[in-house]
N, C-alpha and C. Protein backbone atom coordinates (compact mmCIF):
# COMPACT_ATOMS: atom_id res chain seq x y z
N UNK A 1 33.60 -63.02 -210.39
CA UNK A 1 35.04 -62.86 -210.42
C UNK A 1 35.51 -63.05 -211.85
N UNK A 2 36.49 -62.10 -212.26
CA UNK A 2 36.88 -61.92 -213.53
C UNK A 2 38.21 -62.44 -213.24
N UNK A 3 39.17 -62.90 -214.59
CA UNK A 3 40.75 -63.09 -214.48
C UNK A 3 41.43 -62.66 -215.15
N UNK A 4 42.27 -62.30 -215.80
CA UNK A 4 43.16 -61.59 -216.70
C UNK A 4 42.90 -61.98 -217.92
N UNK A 5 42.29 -63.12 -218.16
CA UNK A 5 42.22 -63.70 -219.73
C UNK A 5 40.95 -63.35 -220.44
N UNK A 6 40.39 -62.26 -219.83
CA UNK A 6 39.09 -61.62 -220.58
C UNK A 6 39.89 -60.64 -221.51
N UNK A 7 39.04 -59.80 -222.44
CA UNK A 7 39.41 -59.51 -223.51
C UNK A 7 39.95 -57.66 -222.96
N UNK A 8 41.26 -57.82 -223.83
CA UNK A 8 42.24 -56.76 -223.25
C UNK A 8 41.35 -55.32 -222.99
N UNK A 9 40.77 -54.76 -224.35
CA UNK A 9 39.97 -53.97 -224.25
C UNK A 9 39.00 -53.70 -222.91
N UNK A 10 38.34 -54.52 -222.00
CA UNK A 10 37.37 -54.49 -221.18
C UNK A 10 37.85 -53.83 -220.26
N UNK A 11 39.65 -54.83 -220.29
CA UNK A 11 40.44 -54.53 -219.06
C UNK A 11 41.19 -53.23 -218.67
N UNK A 12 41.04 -53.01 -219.45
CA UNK A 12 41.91 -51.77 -219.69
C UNK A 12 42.07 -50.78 -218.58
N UNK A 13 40.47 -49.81 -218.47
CA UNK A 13 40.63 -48.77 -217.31
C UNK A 13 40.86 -49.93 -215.73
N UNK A 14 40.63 -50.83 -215.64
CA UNK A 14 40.99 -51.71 -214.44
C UNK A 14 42.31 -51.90 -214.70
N UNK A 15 43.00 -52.31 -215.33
CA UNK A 15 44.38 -52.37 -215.56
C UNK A 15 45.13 -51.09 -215.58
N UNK A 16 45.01 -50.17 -215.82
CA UNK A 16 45.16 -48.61 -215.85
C UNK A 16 45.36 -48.45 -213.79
N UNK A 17 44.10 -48.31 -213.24
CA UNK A 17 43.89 -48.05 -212.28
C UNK A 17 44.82 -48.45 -211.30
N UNK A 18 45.22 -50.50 -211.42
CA UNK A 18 46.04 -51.20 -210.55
C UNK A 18 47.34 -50.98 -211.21
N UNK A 19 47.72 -50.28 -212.31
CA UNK A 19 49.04 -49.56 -212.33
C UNK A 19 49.49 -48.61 -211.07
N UNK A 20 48.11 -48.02 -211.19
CA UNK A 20 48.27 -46.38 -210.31
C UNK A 20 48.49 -47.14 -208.59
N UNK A 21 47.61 -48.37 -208.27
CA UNK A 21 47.71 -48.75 -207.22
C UNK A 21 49.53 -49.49 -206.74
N UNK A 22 49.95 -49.71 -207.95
CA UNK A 22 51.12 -50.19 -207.93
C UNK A 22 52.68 -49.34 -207.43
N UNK A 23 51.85 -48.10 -207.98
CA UNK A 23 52.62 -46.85 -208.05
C UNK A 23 53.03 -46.53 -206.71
N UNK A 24 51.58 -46.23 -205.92
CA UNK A 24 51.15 -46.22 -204.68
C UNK A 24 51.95 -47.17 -203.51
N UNK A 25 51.74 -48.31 -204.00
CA UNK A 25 52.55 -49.21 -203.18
C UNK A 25 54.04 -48.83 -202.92
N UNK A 26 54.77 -48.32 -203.56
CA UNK A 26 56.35 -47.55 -203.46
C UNK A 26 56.36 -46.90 -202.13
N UNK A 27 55.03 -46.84 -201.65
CA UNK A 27 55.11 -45.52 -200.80
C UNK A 27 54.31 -46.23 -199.29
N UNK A 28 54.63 -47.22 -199.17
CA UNK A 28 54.04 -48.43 -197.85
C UNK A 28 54.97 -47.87 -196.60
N UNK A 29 54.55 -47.94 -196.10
CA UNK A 29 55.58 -48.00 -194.78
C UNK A 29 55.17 -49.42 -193.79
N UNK A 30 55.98 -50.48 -194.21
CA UNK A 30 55.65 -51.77 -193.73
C UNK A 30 56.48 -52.54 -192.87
N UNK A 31 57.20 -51.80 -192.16
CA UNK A 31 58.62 -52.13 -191.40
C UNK A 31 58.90 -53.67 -191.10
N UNK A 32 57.62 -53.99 -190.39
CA UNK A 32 57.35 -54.91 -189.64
C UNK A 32 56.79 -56.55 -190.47
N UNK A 33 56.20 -56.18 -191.09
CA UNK A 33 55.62 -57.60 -192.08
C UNK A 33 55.78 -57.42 -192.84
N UNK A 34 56.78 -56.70 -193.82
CA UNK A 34 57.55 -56.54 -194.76
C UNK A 34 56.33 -56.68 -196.08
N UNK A 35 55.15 -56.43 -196.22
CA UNK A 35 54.16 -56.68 -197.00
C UNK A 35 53.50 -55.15 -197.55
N UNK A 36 54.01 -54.88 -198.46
CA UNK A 36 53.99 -53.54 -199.24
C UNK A 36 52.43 -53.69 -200.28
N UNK A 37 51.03 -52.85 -199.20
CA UNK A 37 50.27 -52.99 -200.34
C UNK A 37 50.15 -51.36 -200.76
N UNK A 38 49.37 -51.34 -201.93
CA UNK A 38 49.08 -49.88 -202.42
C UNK A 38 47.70 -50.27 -202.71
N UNK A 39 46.83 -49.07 -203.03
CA UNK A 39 45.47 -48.63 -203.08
C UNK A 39 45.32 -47.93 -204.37
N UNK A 40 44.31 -47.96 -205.54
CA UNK A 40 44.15 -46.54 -206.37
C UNK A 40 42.56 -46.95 -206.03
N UNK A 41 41.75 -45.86 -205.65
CA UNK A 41 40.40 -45.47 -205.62
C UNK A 41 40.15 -44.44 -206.75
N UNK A 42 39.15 -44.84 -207.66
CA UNK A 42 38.21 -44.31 -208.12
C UNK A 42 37.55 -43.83 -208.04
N UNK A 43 36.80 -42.20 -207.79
CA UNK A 43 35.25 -41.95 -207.62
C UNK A 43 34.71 -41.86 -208.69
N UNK A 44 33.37 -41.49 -208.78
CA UNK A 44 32.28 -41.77 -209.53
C UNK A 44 32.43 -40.49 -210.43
N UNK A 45 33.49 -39.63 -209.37
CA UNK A 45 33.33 -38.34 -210.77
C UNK A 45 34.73 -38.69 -211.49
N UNK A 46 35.16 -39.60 -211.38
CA UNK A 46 36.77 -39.75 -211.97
C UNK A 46 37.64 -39.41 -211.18
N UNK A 47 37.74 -39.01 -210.07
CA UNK A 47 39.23 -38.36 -209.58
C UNK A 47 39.67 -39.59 -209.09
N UNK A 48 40.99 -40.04 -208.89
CA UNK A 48 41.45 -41.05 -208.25
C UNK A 48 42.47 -40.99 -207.07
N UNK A 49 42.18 -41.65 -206.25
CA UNK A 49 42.66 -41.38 -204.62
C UNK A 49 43.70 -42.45 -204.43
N UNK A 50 45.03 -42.08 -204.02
CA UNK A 50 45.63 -43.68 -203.61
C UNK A 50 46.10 -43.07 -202.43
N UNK A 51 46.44 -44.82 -201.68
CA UNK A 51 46.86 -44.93 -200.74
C UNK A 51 47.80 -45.78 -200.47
N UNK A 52 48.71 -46.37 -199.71
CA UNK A 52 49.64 -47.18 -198.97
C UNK A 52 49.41 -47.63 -197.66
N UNK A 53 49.75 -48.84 -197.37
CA UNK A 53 49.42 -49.30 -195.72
C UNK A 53 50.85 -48.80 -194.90
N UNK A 54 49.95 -47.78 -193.58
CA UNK A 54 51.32 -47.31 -192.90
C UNK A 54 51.14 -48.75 -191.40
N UNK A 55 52.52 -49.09 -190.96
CA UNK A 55 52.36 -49.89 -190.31
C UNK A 55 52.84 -49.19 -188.86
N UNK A 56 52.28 -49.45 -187.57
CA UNK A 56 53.05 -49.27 -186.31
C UNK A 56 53.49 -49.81 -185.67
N UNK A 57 54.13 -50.17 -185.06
CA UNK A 57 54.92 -50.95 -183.86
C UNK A 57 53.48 -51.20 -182.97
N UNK A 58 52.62 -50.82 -182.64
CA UNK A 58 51.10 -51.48 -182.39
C UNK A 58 50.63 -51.48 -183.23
N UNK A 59 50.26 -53.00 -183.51
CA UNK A 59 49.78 -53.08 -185.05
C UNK A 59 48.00 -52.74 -184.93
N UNK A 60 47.13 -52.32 -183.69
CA UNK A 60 46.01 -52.25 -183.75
C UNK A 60 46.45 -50.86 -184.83
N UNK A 61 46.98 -49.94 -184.63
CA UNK A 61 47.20 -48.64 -184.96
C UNK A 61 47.56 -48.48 -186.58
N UNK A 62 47.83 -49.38 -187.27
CA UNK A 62 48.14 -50.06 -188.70
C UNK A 62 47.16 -49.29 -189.60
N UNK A 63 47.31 -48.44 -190.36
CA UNK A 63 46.13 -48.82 -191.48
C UNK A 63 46.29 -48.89 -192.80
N UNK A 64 45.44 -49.99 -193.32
CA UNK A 64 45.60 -50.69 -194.67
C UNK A 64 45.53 -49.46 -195.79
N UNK A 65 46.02 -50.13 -197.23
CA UNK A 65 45.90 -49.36 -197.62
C UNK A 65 44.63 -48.58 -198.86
N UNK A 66 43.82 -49.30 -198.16
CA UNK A 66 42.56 -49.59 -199.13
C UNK A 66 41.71 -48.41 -198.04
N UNK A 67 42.43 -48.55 -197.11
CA UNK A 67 41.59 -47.56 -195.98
C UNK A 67 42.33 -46.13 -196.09
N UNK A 68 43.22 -46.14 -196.17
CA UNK A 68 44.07 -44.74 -196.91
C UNK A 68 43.65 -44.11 -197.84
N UNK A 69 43.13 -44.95 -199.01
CA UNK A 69 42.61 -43.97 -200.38
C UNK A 69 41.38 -43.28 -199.92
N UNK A 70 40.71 -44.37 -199.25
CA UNK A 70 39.19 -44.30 -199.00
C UNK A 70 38.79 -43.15 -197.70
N UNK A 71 39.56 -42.99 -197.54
CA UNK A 71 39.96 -41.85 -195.56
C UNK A 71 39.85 -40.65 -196.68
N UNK A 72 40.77 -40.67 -197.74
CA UNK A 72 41.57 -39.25 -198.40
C UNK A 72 40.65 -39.33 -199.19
N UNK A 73 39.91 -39.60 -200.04
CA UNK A 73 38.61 -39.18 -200.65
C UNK A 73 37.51 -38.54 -199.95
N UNK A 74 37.05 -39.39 -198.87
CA UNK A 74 36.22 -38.79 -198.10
C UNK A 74 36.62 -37.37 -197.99
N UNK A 75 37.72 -37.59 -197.12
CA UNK A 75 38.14 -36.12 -196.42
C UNK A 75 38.72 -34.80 -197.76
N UNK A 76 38.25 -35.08 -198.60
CA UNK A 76 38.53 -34.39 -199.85
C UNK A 76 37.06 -34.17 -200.72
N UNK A 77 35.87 -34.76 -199.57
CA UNK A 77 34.45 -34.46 -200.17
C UNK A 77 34.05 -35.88 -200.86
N UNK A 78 34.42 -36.29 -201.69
CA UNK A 78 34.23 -37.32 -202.42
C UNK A 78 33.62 -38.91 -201.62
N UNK A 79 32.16 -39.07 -202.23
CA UNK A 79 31.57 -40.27 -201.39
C UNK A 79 30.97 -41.38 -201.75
N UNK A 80 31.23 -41.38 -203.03
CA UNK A 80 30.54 -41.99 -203.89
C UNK A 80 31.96 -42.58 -205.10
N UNK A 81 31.67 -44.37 -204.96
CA UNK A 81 32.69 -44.43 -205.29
C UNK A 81 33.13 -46.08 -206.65
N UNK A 82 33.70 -45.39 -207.77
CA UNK A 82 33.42 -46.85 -208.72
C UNK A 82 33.90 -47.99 -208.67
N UNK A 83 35.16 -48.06 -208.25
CA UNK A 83 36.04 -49.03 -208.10
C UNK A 83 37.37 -48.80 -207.60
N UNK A 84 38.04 -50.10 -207.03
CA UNK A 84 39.52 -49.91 -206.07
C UNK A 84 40.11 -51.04 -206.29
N UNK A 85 41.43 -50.87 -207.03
CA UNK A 85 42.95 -51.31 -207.15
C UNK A 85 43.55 -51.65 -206.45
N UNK A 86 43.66 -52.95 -205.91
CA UNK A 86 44.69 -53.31 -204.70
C UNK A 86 46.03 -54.05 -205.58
N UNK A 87 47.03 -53.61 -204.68
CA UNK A 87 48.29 -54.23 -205.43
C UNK A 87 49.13 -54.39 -204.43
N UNK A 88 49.56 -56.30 -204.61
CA UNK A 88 50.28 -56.82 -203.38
C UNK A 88 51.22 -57.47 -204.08
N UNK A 89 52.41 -58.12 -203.68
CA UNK A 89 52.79 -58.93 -203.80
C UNK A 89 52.36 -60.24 -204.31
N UNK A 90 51.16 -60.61 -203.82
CA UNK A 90 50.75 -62.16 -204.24
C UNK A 90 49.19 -62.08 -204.50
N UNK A 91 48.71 -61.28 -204.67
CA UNK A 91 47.17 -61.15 -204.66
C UNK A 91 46.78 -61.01 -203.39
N UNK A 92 47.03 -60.66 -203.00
CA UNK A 92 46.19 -60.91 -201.30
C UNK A 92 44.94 -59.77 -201.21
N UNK A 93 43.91 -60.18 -200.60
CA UNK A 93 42.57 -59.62 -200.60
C UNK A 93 42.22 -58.35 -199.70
N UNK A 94 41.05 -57.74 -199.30
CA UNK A 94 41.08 -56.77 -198.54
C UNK A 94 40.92 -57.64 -197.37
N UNK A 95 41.16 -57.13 -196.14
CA UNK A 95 41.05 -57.68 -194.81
C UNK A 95 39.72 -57.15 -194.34
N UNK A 96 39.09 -57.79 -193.18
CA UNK A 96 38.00 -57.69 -193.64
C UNK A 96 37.55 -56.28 -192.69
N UNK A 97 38.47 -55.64 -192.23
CA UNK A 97 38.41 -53.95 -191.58
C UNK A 97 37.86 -53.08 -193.19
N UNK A 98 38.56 -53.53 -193.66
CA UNK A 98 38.40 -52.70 -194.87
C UNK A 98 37.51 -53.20 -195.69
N UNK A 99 36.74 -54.19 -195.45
CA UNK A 99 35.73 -54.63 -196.87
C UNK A 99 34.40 -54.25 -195.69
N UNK A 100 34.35 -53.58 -194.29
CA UNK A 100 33.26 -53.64 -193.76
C UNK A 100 33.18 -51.45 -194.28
N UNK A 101 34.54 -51.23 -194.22
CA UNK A 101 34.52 -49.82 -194.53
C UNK A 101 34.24 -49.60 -196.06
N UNK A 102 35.07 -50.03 -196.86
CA UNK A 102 34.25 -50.20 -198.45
C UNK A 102 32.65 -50.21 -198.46
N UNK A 103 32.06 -51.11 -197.62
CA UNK A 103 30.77 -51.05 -197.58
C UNK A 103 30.24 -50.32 -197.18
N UNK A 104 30.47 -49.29 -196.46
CA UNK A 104 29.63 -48.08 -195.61
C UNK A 104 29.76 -47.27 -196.79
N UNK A 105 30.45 -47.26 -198.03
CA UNK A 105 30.57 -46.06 -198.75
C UNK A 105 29.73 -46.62 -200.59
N UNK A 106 30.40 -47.96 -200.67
CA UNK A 106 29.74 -48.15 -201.69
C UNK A 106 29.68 -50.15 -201.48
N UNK A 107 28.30 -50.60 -201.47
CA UNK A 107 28.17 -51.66 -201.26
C UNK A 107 27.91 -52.74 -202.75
N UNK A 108 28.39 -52.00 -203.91
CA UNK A 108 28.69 -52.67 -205.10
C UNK A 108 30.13 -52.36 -205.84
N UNK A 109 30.82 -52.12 -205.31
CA UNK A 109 32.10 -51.57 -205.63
C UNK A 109 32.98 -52.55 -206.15
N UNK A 110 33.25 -52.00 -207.33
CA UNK A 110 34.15 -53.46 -208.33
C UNK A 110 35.66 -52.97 -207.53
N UNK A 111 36.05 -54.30 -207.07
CA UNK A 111 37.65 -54.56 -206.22
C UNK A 111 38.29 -55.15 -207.69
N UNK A 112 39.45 -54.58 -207.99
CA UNK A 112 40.46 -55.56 -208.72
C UNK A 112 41.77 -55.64 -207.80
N UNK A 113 41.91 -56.80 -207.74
CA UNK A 113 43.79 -57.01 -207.16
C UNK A 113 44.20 -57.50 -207.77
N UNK A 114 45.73 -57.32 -208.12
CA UNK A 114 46.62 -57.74 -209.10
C UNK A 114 48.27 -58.38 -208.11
N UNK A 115 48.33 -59.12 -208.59
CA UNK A 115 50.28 -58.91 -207.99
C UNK A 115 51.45 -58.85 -208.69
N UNK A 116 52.83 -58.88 -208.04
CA UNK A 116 53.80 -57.92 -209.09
C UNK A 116 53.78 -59.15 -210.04
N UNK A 117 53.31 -60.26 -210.49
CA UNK A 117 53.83 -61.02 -211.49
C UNK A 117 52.47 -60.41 -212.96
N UNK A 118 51.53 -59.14 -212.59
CA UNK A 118 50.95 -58.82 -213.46
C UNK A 118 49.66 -59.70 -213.89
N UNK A 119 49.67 -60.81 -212.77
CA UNK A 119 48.19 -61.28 -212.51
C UNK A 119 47.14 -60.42 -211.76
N UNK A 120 45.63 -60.66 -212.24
CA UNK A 120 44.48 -59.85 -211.24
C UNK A 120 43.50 -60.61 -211.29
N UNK A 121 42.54 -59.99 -210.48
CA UNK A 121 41.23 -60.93 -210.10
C UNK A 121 40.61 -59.34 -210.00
N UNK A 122 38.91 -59.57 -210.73
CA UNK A 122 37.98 -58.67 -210.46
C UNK A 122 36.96 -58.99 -209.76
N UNK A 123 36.52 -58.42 -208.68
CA UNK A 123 35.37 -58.93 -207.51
C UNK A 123 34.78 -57.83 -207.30
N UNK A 124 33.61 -58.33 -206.81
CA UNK A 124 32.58 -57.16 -206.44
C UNK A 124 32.68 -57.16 -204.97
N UNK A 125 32.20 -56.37 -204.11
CA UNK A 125 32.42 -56.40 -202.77
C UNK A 125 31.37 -57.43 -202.46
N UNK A 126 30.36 -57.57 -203.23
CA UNK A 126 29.17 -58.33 -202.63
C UNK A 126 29.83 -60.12 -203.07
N UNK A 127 30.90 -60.03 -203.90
CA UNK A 127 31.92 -61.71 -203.42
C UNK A 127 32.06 -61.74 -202.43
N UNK A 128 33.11 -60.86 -202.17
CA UNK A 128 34.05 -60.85 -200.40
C UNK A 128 33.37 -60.76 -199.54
N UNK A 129 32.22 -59.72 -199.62
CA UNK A 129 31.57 -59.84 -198.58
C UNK A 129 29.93 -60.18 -198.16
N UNK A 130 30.00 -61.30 -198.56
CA UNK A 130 28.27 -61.78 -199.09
C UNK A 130 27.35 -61.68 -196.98
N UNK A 131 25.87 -60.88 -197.73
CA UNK A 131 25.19 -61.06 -196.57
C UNK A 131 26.18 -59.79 -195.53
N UNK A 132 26.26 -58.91 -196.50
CA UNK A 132 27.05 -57.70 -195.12
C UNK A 132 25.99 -57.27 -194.48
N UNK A 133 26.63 -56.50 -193.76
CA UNK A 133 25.76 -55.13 -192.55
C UNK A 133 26.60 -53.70 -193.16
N UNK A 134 24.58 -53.30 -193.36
CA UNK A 134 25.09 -51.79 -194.01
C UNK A 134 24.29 -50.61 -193.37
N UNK A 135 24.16 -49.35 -193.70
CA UNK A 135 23.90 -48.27 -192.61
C UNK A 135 22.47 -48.33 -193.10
N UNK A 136 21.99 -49.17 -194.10
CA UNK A 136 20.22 -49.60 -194.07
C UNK A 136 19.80 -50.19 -192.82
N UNK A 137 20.59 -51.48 -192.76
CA UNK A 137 20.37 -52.29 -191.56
C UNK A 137 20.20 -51.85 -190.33
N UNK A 138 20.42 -50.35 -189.53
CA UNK A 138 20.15 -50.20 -188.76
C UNK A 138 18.79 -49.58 -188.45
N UNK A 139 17.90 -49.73 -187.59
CA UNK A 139 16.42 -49.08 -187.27
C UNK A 139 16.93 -47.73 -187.01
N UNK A 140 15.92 -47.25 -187.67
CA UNK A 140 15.60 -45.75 -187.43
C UNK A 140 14.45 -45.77 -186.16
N UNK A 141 14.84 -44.48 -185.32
CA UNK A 141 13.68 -44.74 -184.24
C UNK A 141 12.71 -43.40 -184.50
């Protein structure tokens, strides 16, 4: 885990990115828990994917917005992936729907979250999610 007080230069395209995720966030539909996150995804060829968490009146039906970028890349070809921008209000982390889906696609994937006071944290998925289950783990018959 990285913090904002590493050297500006390093930070830069990560700081760049959780702009774009910030951007993203404008565009939440959060009626209900009033908690506006945004998404910017990265792929490996450069294009960048964002997303917003849409919320429903059944909240099983909810989806985050880390799962939005990551839905719209896929479904745009793209599968292979460098890093993802979360931007909340207070830092708040991926939930863990979305750090089991992060992992089906890229199981070293640098996470930065930031919140509106312009603080961030850099994590690897293998922080959040130490000892996962991945599409190795299953037997082939």
């Amino acid at each position: 885990m990285t913090d904002s007080n590493s050297p500006p230069a390093a930070n830069q395209p990560w700081k760049d990115l959780l702009t774009q995720a910030f951007s993203a966030r404008a565009y939440s539909y959060s009626p209900y828990s009033k908690y506006k996150v945004g998404a910017a995804l990265l792929t490996k060829s450069g294009k960048v994917y964002t997303g917003c968490n849409i919320e429903n009146v059944g909240y099983s039906a909810t989806v985050c917005a880390e799962r939005t970028a990551i839905f719209k890349a896929i479904s745009e070809g793209e599968t292979e992936f460098e890093a993802i921008a979360v931007a909340t209000e207070n830092g708040g982390l991926p939930c863990g729907i979305c750090r089991q889906v992060i992992r089906e696609f890229a199981s070293e994937l640098t996470i930065i979250v930031g919140d509106i006071e312009g603080r961030y944290q850099v994590f690897t998925l293998s922080d959040l999610l130490p000892y996962s289950f991945g599409p190795e783990d299953l037997i082939s018959s």
